[in-house]
N, C-alpha and C. Protein backbone atom coordinates (compact mmCIF):
# COMPACT_ATOMS: atom_id res chain seq x y z
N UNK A 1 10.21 -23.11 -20.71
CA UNK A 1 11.17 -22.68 -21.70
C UNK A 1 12.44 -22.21 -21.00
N UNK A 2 13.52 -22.97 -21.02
CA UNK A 2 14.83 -22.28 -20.99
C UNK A 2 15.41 -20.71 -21.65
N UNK A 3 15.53 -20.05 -20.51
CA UNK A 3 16.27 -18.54 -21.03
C UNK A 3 17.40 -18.03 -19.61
N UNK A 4 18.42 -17.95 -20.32
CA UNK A 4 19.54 -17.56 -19.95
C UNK A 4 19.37 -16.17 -19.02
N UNK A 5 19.53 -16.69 -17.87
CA UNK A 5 19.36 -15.23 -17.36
C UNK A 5 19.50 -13.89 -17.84
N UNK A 6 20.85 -13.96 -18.55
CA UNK A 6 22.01 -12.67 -19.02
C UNK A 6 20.85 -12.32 -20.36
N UNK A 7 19.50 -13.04 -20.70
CA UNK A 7 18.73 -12.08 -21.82
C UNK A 7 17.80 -11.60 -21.07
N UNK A 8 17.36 -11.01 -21.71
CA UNK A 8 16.19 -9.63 -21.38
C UNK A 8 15.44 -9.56 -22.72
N UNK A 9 14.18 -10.45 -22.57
CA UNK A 9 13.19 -10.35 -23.29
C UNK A 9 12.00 -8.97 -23.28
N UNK A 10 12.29 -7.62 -23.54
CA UNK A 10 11.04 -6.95 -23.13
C UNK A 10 9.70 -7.05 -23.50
N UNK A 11 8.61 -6.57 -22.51
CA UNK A 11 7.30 -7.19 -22.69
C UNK A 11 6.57 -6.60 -23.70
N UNK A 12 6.05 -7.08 -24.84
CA UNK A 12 5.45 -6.64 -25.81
C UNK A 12 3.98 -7.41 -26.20
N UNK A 13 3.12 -6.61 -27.07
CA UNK A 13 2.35 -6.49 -27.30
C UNK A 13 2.00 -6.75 -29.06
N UNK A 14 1.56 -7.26 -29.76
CA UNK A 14 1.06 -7.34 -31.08
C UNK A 14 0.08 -7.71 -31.54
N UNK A 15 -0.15 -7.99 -33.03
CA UNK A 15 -1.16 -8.53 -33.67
C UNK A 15 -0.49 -8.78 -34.66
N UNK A 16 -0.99 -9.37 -35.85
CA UNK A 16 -0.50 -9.67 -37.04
C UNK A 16 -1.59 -10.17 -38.30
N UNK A 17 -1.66 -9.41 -39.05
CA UNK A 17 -2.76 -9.43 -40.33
C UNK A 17 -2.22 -10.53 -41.36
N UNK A 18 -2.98 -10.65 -42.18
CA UNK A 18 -2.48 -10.87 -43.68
C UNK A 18 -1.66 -10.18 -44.11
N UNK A 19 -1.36 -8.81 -43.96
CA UNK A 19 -0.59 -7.57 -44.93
C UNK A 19 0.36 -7.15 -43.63
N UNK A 20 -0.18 -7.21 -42.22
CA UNK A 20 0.69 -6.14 -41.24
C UNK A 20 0.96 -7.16 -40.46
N UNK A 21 2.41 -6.67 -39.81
CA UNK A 21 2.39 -7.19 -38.55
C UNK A 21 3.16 -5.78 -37.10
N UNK A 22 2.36 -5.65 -36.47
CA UNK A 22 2.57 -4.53 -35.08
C UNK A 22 2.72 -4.97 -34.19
N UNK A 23 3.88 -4.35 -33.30
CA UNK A 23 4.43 -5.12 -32.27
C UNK A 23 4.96 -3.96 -31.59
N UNK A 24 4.60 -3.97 -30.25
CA UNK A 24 4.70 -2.68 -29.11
C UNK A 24 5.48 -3.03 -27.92
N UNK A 25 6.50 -2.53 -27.95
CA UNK A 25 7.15 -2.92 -26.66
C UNK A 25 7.34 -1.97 -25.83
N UNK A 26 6.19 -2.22 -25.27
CA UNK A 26 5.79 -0.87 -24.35
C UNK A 26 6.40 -0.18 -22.97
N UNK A 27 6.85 -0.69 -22.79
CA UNK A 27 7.91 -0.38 -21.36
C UNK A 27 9.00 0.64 -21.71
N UNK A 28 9.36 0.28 -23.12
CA UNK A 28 10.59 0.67 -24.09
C UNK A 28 10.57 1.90 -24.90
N UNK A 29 8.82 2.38 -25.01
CA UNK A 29 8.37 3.09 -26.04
C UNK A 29 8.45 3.02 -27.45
N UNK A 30 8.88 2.14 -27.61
CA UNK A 30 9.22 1.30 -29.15
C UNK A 30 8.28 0.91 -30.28
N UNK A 31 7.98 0.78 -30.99
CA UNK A 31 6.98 -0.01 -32.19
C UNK A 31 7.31 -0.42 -33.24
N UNK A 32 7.18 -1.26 -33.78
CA UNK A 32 7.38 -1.94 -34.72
C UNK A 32 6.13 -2.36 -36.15
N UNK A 33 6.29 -2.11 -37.21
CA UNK A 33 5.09 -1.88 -38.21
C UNK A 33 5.85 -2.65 -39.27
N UNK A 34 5.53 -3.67 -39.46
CA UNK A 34 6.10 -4.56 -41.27
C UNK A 34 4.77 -4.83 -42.13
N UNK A 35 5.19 -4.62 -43.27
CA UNK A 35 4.31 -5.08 -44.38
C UNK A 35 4.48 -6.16 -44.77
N UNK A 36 3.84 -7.12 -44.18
CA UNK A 36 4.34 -8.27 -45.18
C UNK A 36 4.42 -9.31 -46.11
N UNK A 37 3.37 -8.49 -46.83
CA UNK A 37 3.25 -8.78 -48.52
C UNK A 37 5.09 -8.35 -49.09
N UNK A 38 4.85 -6.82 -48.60
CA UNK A 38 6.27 -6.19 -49.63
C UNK A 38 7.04 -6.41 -48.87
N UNK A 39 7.17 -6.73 -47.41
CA UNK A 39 8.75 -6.73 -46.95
C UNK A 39 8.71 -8.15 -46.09
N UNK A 40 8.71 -9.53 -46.53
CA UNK A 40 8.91 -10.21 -45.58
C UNK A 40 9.27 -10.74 -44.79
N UNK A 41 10.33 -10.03 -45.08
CA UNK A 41 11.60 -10.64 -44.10
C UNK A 41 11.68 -9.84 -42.92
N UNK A 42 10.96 -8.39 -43.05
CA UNK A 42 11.04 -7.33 -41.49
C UNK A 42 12.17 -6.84 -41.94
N UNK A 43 12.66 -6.21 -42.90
CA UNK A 43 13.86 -5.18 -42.93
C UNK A 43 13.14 -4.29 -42.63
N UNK A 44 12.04 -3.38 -42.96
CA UNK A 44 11.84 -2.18 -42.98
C UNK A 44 10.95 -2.34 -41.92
N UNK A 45 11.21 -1.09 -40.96
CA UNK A 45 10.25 -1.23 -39.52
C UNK A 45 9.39 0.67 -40.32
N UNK A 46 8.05 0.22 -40.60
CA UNK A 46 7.30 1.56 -40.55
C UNK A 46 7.00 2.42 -39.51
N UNK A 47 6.75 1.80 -38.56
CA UNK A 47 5.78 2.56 -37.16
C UNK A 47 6.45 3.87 -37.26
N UNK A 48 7.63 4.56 -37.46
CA UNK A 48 7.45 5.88 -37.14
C UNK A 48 8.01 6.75 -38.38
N UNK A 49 7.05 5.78 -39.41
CA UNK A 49 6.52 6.39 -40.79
C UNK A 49 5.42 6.84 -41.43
N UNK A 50 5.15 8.71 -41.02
CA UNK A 50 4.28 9.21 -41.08
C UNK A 50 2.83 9.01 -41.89
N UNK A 51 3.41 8.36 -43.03
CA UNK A 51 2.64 7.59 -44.18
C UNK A 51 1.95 6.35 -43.56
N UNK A 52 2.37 5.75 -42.26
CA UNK A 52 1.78 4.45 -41.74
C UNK A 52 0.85 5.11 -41.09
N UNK A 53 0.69 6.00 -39.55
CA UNK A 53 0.47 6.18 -38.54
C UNK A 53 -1.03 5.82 -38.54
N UNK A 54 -1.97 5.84 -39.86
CA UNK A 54 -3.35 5.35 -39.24
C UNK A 54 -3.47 4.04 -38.93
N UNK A 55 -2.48 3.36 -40.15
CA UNK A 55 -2.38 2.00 -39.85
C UNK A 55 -1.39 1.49 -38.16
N UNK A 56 -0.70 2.34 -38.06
CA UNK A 56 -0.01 2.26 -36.51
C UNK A 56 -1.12 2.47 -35.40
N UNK A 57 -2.21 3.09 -35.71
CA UNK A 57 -3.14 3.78 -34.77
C UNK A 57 -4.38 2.27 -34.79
N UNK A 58 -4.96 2.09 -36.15
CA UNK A 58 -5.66 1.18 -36.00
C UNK A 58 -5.14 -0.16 -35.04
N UNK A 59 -3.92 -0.82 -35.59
CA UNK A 59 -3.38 -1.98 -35.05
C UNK A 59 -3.09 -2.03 -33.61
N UNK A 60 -2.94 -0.57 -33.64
CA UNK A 60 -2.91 -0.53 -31.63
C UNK A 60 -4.30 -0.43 -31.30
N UNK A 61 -5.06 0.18 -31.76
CA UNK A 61 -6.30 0.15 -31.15
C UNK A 61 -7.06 -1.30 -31.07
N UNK A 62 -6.43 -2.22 -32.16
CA UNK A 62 -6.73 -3.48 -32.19
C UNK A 62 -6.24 -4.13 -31.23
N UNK A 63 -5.08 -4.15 -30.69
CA UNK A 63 -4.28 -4.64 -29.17
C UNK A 63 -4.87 -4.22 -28.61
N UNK A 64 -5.10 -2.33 -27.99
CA UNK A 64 -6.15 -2.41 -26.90
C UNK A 64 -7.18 -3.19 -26.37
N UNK A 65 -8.06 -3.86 -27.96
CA UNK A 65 -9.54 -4.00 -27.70
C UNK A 65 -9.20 -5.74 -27.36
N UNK A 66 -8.26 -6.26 -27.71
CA UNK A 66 -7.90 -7.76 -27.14
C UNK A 66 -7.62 -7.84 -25.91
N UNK A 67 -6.77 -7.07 -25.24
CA UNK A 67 -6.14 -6.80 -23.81
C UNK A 67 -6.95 -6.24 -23.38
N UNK A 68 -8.35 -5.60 -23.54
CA UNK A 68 -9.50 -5.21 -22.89
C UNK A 68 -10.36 -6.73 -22.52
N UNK A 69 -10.42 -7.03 -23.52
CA UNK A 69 -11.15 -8.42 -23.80
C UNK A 69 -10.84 -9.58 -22.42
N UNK A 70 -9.56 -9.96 -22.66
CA UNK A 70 -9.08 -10.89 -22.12
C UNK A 70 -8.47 -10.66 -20.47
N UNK A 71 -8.16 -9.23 -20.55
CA UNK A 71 -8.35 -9.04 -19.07
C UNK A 71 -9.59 -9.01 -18.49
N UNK A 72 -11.11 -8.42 -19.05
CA UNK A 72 -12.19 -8.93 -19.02
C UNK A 72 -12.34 -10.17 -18.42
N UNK A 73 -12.00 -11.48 -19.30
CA UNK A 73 -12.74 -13.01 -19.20
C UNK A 73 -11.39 -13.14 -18.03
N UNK A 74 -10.59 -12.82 -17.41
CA UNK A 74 -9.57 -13.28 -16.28
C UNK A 74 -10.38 -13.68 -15.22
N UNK A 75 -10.26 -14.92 -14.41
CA UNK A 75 -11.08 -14.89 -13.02
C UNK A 75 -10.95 -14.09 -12.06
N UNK A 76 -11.57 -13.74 -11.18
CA UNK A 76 -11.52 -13.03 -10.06
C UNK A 76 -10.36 -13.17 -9.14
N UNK A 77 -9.94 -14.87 -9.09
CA UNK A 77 -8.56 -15.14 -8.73
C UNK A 77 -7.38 -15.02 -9.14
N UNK A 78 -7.63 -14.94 -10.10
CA UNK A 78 -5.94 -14.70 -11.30
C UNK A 78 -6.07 -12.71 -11.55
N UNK A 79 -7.29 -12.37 -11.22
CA UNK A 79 -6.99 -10.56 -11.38
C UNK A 79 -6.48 -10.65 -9.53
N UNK A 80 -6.73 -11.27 -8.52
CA UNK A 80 -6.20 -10.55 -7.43
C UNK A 80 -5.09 -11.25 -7.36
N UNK A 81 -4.28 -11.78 -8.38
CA UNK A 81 -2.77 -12.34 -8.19
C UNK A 81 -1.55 -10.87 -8.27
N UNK A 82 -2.35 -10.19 -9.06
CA UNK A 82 -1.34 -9.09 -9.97
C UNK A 82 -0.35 -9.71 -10.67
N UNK A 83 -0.38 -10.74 -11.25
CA UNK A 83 1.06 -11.15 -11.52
C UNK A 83 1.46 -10.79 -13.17
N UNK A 84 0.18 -10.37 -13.28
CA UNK A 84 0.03 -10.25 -15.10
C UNK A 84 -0.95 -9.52 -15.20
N UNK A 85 -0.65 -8.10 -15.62
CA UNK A 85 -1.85 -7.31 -15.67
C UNK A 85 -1.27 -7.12 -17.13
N UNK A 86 -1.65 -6.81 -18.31
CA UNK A 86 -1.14 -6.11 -19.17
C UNK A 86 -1.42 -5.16 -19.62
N UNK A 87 -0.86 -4.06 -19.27
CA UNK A 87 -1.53 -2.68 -19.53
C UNK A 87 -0.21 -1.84 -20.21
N UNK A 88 -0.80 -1.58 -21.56
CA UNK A 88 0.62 -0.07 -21.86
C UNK A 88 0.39 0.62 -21.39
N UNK A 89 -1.14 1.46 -21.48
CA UNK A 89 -0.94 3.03 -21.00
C UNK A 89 -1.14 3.33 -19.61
N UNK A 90 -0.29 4.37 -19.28
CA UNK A 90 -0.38 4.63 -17.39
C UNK A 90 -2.27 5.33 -17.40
């Protein structure tokens, strides 16, 4: 894929439901929470809408348990590359 040097894609993290979609850009401390039954277009970002936070809490805990997963099934050769670890929390 062609990308212009001069962008800066930061590295993020998500999932996406039927109803939610969560997206963590973790380097940044950032989050992102849409409903999108009621908002589909992504105007309204919930994540640091107190009324969301279990649903902010579940959907991350749902990223954790994938990025647990899949760093899991990595070969032994591609974990001693370091080239891609994906980890948010220190």
């Amino acid at each position: 894929m062609y990308q212009p040097s001069r962008v800066s894609i930061p590295p993020t993290v998500g999932v996406r439901t039927e109803k939610w979609k969560y997206v963590d850009f973790y380097k940044h401390d950032y989050e992102q929470l849409y409903d999108l039954e009621n908002d589909p277009q992504e105007a309204r970002n919930l994540a640091n809408d107190p009324a969301y936070a279990s649903i902010v809490n579940e959907l991350s805990q749902k990223v954790d348990e994938y990025i647990a997963y899949y760093e899991a099934a990595r070969s032994e050769e591609v974990a001693e590359r370091n080239t891609f670890i994906n980890v948010r929390r220190d």
